[in-house]
Protein backbone atom coordinates (compact mmCIF):
# COMPACT_ATOMS: atom_id res chain seq x y z
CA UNK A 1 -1.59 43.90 7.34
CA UNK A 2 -4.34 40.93 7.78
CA UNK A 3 -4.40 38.26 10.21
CA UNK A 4 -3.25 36.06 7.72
CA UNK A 5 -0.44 38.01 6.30
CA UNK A 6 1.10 38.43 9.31
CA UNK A 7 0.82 34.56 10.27
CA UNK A 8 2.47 33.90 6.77
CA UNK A 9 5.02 36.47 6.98
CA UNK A 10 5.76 35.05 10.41
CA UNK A 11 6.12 31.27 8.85
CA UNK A 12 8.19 32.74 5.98
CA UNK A 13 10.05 34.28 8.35
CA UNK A 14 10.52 31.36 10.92
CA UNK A 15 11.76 28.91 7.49
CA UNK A 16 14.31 32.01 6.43
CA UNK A 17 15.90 31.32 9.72
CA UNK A 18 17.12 27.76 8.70
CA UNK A 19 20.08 26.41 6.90
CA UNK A 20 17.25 24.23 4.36
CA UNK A 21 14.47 22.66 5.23
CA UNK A 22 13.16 19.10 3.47
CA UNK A 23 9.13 19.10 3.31
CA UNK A 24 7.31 15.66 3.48
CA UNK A 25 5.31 16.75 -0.09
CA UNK A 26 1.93 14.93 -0.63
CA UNK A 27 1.00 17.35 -2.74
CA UNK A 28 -1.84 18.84 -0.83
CA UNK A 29 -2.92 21.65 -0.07
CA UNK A 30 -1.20 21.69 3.40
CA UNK A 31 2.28 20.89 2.86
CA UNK A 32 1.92 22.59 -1.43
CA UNK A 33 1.89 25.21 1.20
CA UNK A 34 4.29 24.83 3.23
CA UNK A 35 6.79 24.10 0.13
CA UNK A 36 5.58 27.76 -1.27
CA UNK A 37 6.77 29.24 1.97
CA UNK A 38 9.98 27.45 1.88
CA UNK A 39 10.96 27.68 -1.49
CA UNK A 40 9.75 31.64 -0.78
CA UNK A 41 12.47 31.85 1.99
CA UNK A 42 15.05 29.49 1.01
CA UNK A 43 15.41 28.98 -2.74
CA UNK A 44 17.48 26.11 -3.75
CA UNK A 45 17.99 25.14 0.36
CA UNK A 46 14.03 23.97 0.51
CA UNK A 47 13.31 20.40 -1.07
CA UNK A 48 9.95 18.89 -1.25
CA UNK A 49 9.82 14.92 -0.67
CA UNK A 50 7.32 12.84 -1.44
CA UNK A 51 7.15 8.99 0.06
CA UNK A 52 5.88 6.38 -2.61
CA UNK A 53 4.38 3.21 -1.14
CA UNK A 54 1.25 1.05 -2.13
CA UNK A 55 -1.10 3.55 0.16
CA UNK A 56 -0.29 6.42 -2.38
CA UNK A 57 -2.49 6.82 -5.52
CA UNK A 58 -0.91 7.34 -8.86
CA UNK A 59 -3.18 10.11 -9.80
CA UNK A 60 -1.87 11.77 -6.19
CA UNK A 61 1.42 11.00 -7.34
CA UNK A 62 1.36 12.80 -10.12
CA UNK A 63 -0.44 15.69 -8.48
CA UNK A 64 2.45 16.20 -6.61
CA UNK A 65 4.91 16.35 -9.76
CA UNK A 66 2.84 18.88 -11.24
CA UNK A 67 2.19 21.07 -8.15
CA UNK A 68 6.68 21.02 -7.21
CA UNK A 69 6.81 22.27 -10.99
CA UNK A 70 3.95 24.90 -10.07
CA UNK A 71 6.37 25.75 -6.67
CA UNK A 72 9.64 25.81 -8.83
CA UNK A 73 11.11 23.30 -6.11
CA UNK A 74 13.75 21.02 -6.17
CA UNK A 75 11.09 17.36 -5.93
CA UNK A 76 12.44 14.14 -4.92
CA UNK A 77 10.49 10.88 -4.61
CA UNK A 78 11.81 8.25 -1.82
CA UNK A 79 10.11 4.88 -2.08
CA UNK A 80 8.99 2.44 0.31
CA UNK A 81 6.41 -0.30 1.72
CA UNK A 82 4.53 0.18 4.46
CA UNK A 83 3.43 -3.46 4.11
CA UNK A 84 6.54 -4.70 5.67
CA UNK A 85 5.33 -3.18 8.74
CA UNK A 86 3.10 -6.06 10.81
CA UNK A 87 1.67 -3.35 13.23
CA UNK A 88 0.60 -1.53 10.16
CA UNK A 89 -0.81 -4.32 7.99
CA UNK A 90 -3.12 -5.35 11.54
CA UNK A 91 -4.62 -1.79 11.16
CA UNK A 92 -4.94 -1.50 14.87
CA UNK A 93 -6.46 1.66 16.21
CA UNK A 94 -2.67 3.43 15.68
CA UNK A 95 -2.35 2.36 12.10
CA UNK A 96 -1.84 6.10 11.21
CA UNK A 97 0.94 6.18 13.67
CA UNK A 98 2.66 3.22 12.30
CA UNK A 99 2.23 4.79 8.89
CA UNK A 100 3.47 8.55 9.82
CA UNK A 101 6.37 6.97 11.49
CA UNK A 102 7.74 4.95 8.72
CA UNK A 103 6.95 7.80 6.11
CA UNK A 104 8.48 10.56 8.53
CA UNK A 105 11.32 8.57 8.87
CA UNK A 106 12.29 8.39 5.03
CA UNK A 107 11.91 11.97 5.41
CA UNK A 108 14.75 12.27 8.03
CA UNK A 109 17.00 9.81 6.69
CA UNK A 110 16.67 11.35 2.70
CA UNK A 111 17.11 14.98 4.75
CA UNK A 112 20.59 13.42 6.80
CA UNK A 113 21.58 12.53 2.69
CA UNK A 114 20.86 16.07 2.08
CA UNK A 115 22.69 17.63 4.96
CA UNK A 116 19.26 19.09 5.87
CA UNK A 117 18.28 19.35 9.39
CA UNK A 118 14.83 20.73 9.10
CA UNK A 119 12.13 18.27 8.51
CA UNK A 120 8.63 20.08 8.21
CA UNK A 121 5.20 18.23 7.66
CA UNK A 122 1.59 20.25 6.77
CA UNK A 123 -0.06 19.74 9.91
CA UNK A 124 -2.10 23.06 10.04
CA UNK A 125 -3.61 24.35 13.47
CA UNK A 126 -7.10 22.52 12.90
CA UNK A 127 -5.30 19.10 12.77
CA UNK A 128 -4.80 18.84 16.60
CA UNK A 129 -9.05 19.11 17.23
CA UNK A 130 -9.92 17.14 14.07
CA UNK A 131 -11.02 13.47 16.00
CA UNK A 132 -8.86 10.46 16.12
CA UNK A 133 -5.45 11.46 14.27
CA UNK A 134 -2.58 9.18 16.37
CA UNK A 135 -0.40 10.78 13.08
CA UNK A 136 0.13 13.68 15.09
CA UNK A 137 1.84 11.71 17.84
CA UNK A 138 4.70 10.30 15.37
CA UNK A 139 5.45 14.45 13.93
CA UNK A 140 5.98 15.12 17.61
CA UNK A 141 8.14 11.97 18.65
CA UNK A 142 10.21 12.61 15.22
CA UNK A 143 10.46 16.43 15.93
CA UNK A 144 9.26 17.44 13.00
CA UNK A 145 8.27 20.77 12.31
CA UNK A 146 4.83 21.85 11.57
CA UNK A 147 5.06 25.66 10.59
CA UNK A 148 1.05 25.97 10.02
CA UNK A 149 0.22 24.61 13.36
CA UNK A 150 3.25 26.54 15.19
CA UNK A 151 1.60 29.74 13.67
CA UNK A 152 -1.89 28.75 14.08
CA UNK A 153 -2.96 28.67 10.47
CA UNK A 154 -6.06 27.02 9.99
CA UNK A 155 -7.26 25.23 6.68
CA UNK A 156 -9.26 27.65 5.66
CA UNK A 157 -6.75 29.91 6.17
CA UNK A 158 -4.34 27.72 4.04
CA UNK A 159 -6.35 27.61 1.05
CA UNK A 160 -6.37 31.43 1.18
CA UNK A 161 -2.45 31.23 1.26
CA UNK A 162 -2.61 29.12 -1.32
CA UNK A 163 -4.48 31.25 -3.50
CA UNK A 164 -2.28 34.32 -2.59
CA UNK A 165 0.18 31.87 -4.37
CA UNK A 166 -1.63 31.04 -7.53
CA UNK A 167 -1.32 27.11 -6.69
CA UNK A 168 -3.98 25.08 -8.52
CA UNK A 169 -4.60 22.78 -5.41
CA UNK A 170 -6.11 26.05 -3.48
CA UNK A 171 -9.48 24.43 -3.52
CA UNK A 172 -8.37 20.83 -3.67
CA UNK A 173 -10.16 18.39 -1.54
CA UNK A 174 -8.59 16.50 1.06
CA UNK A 175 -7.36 13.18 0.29
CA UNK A 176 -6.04 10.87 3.28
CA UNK A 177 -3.89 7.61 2.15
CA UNK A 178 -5.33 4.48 0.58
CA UNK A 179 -5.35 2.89 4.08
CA UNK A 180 -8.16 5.18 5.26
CA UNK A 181 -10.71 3.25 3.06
CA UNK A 182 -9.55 -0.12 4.79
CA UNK A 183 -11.80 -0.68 8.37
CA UNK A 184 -9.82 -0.94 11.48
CA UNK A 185 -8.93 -4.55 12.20
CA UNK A 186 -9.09 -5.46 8.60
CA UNK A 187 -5.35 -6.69 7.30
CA UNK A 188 -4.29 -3.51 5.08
CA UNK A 189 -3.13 -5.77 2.20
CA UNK A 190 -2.08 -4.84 -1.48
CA UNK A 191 -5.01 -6.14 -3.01
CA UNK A 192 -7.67 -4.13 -0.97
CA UNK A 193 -5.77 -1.00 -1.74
CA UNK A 194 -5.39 -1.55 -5.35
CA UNK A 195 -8.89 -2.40 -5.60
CA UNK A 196 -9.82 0.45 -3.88
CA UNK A 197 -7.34 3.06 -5.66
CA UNK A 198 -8.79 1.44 -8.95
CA UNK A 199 -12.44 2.20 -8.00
CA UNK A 200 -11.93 5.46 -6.76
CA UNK A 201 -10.00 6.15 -10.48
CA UNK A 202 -13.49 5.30 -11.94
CA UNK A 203 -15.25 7.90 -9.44
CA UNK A 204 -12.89 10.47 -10.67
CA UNK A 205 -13.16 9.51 -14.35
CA UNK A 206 -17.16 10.24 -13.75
CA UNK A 207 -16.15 13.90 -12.45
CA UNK A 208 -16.92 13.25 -8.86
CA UNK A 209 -14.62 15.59 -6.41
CA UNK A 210 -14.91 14.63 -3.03
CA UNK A 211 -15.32 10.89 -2.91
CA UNK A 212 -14.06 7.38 -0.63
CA UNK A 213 -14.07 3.93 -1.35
CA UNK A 214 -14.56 2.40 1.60
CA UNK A 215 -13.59 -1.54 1.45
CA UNK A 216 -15.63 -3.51 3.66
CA UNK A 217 -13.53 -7.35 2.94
CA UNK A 218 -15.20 -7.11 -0.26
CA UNK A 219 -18.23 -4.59 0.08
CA UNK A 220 -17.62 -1.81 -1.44
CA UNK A 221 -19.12 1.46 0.30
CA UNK A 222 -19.10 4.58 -1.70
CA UNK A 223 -19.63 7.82 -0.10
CA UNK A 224 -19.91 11.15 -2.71
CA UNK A 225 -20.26 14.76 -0.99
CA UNK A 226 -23.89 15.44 -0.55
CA UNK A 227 -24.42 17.87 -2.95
CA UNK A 228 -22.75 15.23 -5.45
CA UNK A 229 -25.30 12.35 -4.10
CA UNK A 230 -28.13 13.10 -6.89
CA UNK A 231 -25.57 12.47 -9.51
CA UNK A 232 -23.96 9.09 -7.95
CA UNK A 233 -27.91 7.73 -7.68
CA UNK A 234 -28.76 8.08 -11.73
CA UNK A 235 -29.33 4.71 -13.31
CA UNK A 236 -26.36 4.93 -15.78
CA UNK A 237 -23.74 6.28 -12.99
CA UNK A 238 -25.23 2.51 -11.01
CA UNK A 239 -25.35 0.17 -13.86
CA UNK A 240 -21.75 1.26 -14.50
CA UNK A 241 -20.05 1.43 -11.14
CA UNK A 242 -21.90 -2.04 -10.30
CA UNK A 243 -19.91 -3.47 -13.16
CA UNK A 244 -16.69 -2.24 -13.31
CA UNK A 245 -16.15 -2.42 -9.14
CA UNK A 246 -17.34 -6.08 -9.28
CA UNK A 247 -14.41 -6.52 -11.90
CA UNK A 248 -12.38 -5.14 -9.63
CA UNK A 249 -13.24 -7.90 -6.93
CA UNK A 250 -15.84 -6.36 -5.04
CA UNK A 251 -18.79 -9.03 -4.33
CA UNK A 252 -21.72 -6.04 -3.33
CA UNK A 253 -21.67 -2.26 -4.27
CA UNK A 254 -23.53 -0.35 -1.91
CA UNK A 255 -24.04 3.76 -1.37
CA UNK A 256 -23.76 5.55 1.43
CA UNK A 257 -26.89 7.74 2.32
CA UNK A 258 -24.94 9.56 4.98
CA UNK A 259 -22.45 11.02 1.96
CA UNK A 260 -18.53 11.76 2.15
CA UNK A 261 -17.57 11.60 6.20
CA UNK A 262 -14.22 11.65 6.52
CA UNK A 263 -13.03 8.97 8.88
CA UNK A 264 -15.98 6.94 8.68
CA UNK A 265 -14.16 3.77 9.28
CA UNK A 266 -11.73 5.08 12.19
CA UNK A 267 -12.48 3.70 15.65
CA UNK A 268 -14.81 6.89 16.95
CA UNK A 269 -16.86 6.36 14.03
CA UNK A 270 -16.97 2.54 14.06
CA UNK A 271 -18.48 2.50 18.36
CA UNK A 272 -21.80 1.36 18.03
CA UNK A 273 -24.31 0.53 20.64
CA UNK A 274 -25.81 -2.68 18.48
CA UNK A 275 -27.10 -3.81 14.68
CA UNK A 276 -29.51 -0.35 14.80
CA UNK A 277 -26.80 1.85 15.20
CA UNK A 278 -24.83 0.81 12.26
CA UNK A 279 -24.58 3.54 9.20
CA UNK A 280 -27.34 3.45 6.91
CA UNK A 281 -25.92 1.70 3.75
CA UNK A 282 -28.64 1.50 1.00
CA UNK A 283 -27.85 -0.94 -1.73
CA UNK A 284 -29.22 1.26 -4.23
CA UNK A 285 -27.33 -0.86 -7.55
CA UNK A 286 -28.67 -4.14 -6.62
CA UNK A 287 -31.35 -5.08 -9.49
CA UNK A 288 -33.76 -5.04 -6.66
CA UNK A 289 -33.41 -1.78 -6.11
CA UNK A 290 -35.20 -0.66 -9.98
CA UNK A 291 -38.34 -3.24 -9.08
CA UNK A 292 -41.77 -1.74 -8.30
């Protein structure tokens, strides 16, 4: 038996052991995961949740419909608004805290409905040495249960679970809430993250995989994985994402030259020493730009 096999029998093993278990179900990789275990152990006694709100794409949305079909588990859909949270719409440094707790807590209250006293997230074992993630504080204040990270699965390690499993989101890129593209101490507000969900829509219509929006109070910084970053600087790919984000509200449209970073607007990223040190944005759609 592999290293791996053994850590997933041991999490199959360790979900067998309860009465039912309710999964907070993005979708992702991570917790499509953990809902294969479940379901695995417990059959009709594992149910995979997902929490709408305005930080949740559509498109993710209905990722996770398709993925609970995938799983054969029971799926229901709780809804909610982070918005009517004023510590979360001030996107302090703890916004993801503020967030996790709300979301978490549908969780608990639609598993109390369920007679379900097992709440389990996808935090895998990476998650705890992956930067500024004040998340993780609200999973361990709720008590909920994190089978990955209590059997030291790693993402990489996930994905090969996943595979074992057949699930189509085995080699799905990560993809962290609406908020995310917001910078701290910006209001998170329904307009930004519609903007931003609307723009990233047109990334993915253009076949781009790992991707952010990043709304700057009306600047709109796009970041593409590097080996995507040839494609996002053709003329057509500019000329076109110019236009349809300033449709969408944005005033400039600018690239990122660093590429895809994920939390490049969280407070580690965002300490600079002065002007100099800021991120290299290069405003590559601006007409200027095509002028000898």
């Amino acid at each position: 038996m592999t290293t791996v096999e053994a850590k997933l029998e041991a999490a199959r093993a360790d979900l067998a052991d309860r009465d039912g278990v309710l999964i907070a179900f993005s979708g992702g990789v991570d917790s499509s995961v953990v809902a294969a275990l479940a379901h695995d152990a417990l059959g009709e006694h594992a149910v995979a949740c997902t929490a709408k709100s305005e930080t949740l794409p559509e498109a993710e949305l209905e990722d996770a419909r398709a993925v609970a079909d995938e799983i054969g588990i029971r799926h229901e859909i709780v809804a909610f608004s982070e918005l009517e949270s004023e510590e979360f719409v001030e996107n302090d440094d703890d916004r993801c805290y503020h967030c996790r707790t709300m979301r978490l807590g549908e969780m608990l209250e639609t598993a109390r409905e369920f007679d379900i006293e097992t709440v389990c997230d996808g935090t895998n074992a990476d998650d705890p040495g992956a930067g500024h993630r004040p998340g993780l504080q609200a999973v361990e204040e709720l008590e909920v249960h994190s089978p990955l990270l209590a059997h030291d699965i790693s993402k990489g390690e996930v994905r090969e679970i996943a595979d074992r499993y057949g699930l189509s989101v085995a080699d799905k890129p990560s993809m962290a809430c609406l908020s995310s593209r917001i910078p701290t101490g910006l209001d998170v507000t329904e307009e930004r993250l519609t903007r931003v969900e609307q723009a990233e829509a047109l990334l993915r219509q253009w076949g781009f995989e790992q991707f952010r929006v990043r709304d700057h109070d009306g600047l709109a910084r796009i970041e593409v994985a590097p080996d995507e970053l040839e494609r996002a600087l053709s003329l057509e790919f500019a000329e076109t994402v110019r236009e349809e984000l300033s449709q969408l509200g944005f005033d400039h449209v600018t690239l990122d030259l660093h590429g895809y970073r994920t939390g490049s607007v969280s407070p580690e990223s965002n300490q600079t020493d002065g002007a100099d040190d800021e991120p290299l944005i290069d405003d590559v759609f601006a007409a200027e730009s095509r002028t000898d």
